[in-house]
Protein backbone atom coordinates (compact mmCIF):
# COMPACT_ATOMS: atom_id res chain seq x y z
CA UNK A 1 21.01 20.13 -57.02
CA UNK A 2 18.07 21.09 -54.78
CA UNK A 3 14.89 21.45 -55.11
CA UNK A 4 12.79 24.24 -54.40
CA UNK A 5 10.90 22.18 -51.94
CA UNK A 6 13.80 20.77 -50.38
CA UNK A 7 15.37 24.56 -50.77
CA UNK A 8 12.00 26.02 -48.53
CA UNK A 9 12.91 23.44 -46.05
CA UNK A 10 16.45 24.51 -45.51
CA UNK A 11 15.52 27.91 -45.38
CA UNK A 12 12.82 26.99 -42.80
CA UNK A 13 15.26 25.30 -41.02
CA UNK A 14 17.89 28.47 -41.40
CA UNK A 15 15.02 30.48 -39.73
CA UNK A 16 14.69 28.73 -36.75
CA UNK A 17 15.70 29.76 -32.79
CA UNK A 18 19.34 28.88 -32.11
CA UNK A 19 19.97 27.62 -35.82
CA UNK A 20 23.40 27.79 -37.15
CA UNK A 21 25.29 26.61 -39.52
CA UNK A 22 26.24 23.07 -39.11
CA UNK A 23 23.49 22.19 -36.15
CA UNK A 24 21.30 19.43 -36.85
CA UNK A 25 17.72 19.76 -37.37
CA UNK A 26 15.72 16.71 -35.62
CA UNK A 27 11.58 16.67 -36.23
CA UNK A 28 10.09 14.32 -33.70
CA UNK A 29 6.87 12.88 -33.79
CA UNK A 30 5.22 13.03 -29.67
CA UNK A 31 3.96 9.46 -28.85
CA UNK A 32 4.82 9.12 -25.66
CA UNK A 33 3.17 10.59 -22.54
CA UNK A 34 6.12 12.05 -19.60
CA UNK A 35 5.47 9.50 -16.64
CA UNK A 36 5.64 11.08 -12.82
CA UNK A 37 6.97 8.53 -9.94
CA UNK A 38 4.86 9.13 -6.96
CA UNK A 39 6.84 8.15 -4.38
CA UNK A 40 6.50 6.88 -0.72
CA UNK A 41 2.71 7.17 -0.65
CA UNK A 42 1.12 5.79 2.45
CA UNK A 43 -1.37 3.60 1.83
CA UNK A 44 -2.08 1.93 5.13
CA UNK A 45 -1.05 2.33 8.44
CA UNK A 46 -1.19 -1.27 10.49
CA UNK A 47 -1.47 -0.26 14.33
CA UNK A 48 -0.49 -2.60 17.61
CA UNK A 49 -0.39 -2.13 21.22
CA UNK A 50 2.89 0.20 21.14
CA UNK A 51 3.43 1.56 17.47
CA UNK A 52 1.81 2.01 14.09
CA UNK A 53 3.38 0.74 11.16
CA UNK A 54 2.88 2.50 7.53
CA UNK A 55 3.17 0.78 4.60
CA UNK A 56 4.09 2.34 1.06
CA UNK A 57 3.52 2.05 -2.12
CA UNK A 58 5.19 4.13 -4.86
CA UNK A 59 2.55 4.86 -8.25
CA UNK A 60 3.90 5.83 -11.54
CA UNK A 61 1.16 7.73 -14.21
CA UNK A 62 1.73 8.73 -17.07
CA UNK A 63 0.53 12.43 -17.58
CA UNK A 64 -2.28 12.94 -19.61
CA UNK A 65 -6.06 13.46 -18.51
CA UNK A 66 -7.24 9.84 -20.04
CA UNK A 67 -9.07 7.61 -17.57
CA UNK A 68 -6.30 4.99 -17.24
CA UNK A 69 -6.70 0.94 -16.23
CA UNK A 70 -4.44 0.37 -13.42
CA UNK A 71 -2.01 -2.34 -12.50
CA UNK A 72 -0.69 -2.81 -8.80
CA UNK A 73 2.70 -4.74 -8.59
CA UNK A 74 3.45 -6.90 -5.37
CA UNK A 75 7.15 -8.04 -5.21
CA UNK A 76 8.59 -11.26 -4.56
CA UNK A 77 10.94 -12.37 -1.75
CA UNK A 78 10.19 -15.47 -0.41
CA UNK A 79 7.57 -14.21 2.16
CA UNK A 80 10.50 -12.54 3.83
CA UNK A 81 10.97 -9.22 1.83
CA UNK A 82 8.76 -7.01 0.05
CA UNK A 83 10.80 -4.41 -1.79
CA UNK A 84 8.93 -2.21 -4.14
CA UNK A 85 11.21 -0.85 -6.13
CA UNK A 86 12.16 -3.88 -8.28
CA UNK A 87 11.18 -4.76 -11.77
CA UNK A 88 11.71 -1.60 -12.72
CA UNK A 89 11.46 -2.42 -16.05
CA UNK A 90 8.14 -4.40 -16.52
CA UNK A 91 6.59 -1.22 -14.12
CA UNK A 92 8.07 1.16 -17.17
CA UNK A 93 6.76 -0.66 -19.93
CA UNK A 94 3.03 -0.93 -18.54
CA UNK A 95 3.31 3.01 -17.24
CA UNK A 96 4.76 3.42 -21.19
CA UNK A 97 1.45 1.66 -22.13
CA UNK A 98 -0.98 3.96 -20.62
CA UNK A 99 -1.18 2.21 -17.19
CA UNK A 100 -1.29 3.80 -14.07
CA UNK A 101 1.03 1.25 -12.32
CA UNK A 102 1.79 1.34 -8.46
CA UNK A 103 4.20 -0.84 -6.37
CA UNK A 104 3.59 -1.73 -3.18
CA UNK A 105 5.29 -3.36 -0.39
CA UNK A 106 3.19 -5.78 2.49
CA UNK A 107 4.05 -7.18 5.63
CA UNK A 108 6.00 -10.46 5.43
CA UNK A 109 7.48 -12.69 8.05
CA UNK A 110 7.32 -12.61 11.21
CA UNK A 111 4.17 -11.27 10.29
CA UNK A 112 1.68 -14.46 9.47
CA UNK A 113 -1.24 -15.07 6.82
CA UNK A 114 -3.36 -13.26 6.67
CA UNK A 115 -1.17 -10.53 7.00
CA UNK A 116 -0.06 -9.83 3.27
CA UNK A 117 -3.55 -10.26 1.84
CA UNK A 118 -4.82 -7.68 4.39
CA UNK A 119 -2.57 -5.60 3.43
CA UNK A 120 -3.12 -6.26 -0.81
CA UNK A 121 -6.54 -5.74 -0.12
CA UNK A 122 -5.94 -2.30 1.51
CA UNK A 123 -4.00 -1.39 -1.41
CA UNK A 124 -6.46 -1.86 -3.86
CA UNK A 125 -9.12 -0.04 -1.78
CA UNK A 126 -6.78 3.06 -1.35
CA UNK A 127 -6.43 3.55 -5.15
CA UNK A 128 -10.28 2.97 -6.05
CA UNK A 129 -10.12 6.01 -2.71
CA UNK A 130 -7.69 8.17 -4.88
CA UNK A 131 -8.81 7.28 -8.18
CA UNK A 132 -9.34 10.87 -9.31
CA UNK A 133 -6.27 11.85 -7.63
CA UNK A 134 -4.48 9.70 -10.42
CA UNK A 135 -6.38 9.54 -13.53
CA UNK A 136 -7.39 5.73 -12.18
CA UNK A 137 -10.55 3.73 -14.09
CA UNK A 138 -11.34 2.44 -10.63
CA UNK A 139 -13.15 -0.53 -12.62
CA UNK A 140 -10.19 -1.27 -14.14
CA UNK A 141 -7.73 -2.84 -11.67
CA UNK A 142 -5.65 -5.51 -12.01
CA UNK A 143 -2.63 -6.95 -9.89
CA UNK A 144 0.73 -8.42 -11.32
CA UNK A 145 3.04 -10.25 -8.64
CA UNK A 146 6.18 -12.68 -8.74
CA UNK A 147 7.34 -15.45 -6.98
CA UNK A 148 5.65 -14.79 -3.39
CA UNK A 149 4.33 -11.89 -4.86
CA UNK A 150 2.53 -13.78 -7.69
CA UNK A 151 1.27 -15.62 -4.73
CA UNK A 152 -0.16 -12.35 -3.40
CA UNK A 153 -2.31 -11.54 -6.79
CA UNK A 154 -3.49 -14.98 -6.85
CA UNK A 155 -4.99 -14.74 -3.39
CA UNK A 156 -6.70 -11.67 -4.41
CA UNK A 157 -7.85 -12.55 -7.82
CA UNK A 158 -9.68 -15.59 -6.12
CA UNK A 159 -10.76 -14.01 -3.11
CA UNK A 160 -12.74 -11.77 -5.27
CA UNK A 161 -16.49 -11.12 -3.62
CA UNK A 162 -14.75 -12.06 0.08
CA UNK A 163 -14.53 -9.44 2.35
CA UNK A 164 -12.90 -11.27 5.29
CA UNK A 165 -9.96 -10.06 4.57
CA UNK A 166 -10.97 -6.20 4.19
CA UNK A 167 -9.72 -4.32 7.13
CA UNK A 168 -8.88 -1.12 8.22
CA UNK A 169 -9.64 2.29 5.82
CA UNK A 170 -11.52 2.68 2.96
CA UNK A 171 -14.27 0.00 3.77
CA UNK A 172 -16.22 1.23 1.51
CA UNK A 173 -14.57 0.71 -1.68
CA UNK A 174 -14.28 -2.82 -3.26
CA UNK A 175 -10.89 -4.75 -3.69
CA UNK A 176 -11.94 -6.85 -6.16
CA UNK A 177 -10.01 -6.92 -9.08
CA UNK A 178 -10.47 -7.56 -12.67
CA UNK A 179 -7.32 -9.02 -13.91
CA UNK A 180 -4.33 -10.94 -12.32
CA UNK A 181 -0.85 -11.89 -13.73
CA UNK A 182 1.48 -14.33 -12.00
CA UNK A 183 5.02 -15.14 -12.61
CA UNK A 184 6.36 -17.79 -11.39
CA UNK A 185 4.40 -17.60 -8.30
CA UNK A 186 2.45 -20.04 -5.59
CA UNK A 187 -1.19 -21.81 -6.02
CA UNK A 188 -0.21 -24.33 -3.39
CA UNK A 189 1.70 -24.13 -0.08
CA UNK A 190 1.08 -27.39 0.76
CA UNK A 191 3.80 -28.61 -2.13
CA UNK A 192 5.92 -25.59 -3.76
CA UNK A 193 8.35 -28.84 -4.19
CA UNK A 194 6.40 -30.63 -6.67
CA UNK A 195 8.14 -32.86 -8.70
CA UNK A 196 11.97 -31.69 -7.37
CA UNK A 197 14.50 -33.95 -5.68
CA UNK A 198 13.74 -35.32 -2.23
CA UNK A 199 16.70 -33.05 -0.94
CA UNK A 200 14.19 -30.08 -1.89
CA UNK A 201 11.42 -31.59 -0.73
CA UNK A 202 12.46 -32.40 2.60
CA UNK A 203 13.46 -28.88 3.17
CA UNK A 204 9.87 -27.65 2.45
CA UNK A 205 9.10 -29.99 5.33
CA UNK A 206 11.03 -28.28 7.46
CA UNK A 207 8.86 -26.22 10.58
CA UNK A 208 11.42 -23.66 9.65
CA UNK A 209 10.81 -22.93 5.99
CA UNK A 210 9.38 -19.90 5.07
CA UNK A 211 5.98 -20.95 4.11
CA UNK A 212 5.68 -22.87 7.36
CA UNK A 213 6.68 -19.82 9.37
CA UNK A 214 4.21 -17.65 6.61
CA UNK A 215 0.99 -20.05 8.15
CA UNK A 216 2.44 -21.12 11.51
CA UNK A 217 4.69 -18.59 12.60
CA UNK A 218 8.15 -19.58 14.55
CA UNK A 219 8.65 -21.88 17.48
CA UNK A 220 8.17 -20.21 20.68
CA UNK A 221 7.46 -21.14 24.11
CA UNK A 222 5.39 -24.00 24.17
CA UNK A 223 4.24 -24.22 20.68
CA UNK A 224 7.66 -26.29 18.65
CA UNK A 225 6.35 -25.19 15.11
CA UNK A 226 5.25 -26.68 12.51
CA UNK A 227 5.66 -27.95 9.01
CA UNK A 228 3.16 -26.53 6.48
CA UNK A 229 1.37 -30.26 5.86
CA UNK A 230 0.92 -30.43 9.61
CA UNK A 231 -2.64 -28.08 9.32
CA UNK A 232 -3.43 -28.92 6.08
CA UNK A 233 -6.91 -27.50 6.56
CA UNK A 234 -5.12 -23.78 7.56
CA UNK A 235 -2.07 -24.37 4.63
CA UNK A 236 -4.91 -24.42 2.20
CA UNK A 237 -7.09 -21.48 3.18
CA UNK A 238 -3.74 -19.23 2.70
CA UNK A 239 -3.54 -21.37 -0.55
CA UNK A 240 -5.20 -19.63 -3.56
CA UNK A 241 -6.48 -23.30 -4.95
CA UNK A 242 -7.69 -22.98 -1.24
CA UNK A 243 -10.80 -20.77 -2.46
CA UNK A 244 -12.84 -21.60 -5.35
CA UNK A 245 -16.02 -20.05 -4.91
CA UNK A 246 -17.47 -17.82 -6.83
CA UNK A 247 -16.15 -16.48 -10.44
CA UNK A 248 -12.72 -15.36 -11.20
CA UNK A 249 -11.18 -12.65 -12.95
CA UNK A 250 -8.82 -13.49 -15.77
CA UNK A 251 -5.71 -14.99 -15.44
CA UNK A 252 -2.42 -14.60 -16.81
CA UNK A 253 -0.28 -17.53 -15.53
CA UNK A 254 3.29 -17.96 -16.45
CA UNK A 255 6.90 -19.59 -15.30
CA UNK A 256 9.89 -21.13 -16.14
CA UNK A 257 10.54 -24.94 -17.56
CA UNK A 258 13.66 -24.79 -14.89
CA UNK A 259 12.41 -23.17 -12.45
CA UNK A 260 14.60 -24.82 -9.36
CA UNK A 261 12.88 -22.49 -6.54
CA UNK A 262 8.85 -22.80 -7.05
CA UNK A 263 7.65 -25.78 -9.21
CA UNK A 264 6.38 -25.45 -12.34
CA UNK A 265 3.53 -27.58 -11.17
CA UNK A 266 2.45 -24.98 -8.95
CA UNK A 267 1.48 -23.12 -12.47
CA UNK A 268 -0.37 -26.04 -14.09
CA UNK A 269 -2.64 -26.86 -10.71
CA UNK A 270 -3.76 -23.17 -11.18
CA UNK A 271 -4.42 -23.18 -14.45
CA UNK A 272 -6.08 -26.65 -14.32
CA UNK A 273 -8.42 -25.07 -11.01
CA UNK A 274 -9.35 -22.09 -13.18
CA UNK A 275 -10.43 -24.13 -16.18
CA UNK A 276 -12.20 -26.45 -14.65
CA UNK A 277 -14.69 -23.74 -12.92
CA UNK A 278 -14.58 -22.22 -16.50
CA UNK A 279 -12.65 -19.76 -15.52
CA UNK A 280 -10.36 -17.43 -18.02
CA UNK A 281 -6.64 -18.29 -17.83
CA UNK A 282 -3.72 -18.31 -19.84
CA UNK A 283 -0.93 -20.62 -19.39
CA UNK A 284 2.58 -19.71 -20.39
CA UNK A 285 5.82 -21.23 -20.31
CA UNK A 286 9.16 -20.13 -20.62
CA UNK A 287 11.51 -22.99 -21.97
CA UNK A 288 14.40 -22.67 -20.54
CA UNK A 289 13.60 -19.82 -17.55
CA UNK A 290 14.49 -20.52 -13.96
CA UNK A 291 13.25 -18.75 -10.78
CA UNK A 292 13.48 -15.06 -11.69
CA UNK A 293 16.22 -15.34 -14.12
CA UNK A 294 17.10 -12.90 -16.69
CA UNK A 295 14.65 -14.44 -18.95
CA UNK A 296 11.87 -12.74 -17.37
CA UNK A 297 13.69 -8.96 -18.42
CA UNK A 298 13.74 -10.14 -21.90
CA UNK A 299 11.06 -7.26 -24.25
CA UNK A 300 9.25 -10.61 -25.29
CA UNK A 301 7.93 -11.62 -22.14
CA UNK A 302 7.29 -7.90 -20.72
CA UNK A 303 5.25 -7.61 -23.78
CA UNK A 304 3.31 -10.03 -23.39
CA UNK A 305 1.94 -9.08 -20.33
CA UNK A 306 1.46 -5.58 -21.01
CA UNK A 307 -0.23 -7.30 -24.18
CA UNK A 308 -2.13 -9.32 -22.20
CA UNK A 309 -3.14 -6.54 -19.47
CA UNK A 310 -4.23 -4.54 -22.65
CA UNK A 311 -6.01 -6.73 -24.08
CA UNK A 312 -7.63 -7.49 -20.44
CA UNK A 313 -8.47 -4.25 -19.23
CA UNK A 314 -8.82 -2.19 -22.06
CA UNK A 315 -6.65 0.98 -23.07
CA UNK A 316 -6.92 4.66 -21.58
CA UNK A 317 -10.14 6.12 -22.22
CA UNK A 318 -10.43 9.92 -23.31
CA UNK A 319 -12.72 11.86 -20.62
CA UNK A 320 -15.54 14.07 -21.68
CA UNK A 321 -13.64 17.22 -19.71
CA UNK A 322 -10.21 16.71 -21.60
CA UNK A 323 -8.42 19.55 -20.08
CA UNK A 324 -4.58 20.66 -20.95
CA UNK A 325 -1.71 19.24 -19.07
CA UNK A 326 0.04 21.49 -16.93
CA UNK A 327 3.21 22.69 -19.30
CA UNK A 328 5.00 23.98 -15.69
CA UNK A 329 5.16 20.42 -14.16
CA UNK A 330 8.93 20.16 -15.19
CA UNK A 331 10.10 23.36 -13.91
């Protein structure tokens, strides 16, 4: 038997657009904001004697007018790629958040330190440029990188206050930022071999391995190369435990109990540095995660550092001028 309340509802139902008999009537609750992929955005343009190189970045905001923290990934790749279009789903679940959340690739080998932090640097300036553009807190920034790329947001999270390596546009906005999260990534060129076999080790002794050619560059005319312990003053300026002056922002630090490709030592001299200055860091491990595995796609650990950039940086923030989405942006 039903109900006249349940009987109002089915005649409610019977009433609406398009309604016949046998369609099912869903009622959904809106939660989620629609996200727009910005892509191919220049965001610096590196010039020599006979070209000018761009570099891109591709931002995904979600669309609503809030004033939005920001997270800017740098990929991974061994110093040798940069290729901004990966971990796609970590970007999604921060963008999902409330983040504005950009990706951006950097020069990597041949090019040499200081090349890639240049180029970070740059990309933090350009969004503080454009923050209105894209809803952006500009001081709420905060960088997320793996492997080489957690590397990268190291360099910048402790190079806060040093403007050496600000150049080209926007000189006039700050790159500091106020958060950094590191996966599996580098504190110390000197010894990403920590701890492994001496097979390993020797290899990172090598003039020919990639951080050596990241500090060094290649062998070439008179200069044979050389191993990254060979100028251990220069391996540990492009080192982030290379610069501890001054405070730090926060730092997420995780990686993998196997990790076969960057030693988990790297992780624990970071965290170690930081605490020691009385610095904020947090140290996670992932028993049983190697280099990049498919632990690192699991929901547990991307919620824990969209957790962790929450809690960090704070959620969206409604603006006094709140003014309606455009309902045409789809068509």
């Amino acid at each position: 038997m039903i109900s006249a309340a349940t009987g109002a509802i089915a005649s409610e139902k019977n009433n609406l657009p398009g309604y016949t008999q046998g369609a099912e009537v869903v009622q959904i609750k809106t939660t989620q904001h629609q996200i727009d992929n910005i892509g191919d955005i220049v965001y610096e343009q590196v010039k020599s004697t006979r070209a000018v190189r761009q570099l891109h970045m591709s931002v995904l905001v979600p669309r609503s007018d809030d004033l939005k923290p920001t997270i800017i990934y740098y990929p991974g790749g061994g110093f040798m790629t940069a290729d901004r279009d990966k971990f796609i789903e970590m970007r999604m679940a921060l963008a999902g958040a409330g983040f504005v959340v950009a990706a951006a690739e950097y020069r990597t080998i041949p090019d040499i330190f200081p090349a890639p932090v240049v180029d970070a640097k740059a990309a933090v300036r350009y969004l503080r440029q454009h923050a209105t553009e894209y809803g952006i807190d500009p001081k709420r920034i905060g960088v997320l990188g793996d492997s080489s790329g957690g590397w990268l947001a190291q360099m910048l999270g402790m190079t806060n206050g040093d403007n050496s390596f600000d150049k080209g546009d926007f000189l006039n906005q700050s790159s500091n930022v106020q958060a950094v999260a590191t996966l599996y990534g580098i504190s110390d060129l000197r010894d990403i071999g920590a701890g492994f076999p001496e097979a390993i080790q020797r290899v990172h002794k090598s003039p020919a391995v990639t951080e050596a050619l990241l500090v060094n560059g290649p062998a070439f005319r008179d200069f044979p190369g050389a191993s990254i312990t060979a100028l251990p003053e220069k391996a540990l300026n492009a080192s982030p435990v290379g610069h501890l002056n001054g405070p730090k922002p926060p730092f997420l630090i995780m990686h993998g109990s196997k990790d076969t490709v960057v030693s988990p030592e790297q992780s624990a001299k970071l965290y170690n540095t930081l605490k020691k200055a009385g610095d904020r860091a947090d140290y996670v491990i992932i028993e049983g995660a190697d280099h990049g595995d498919n632990y690192w796609y699991q929901t547990a650990v991307i919620n824990r550092v969209v957790g962790w950039f929450q809690q960090t940086l704070g959620l969206p923030e409604k603006t006094k001028n709140q003014s309606a989405v455009n309902p045409d942006a789809n068509l």
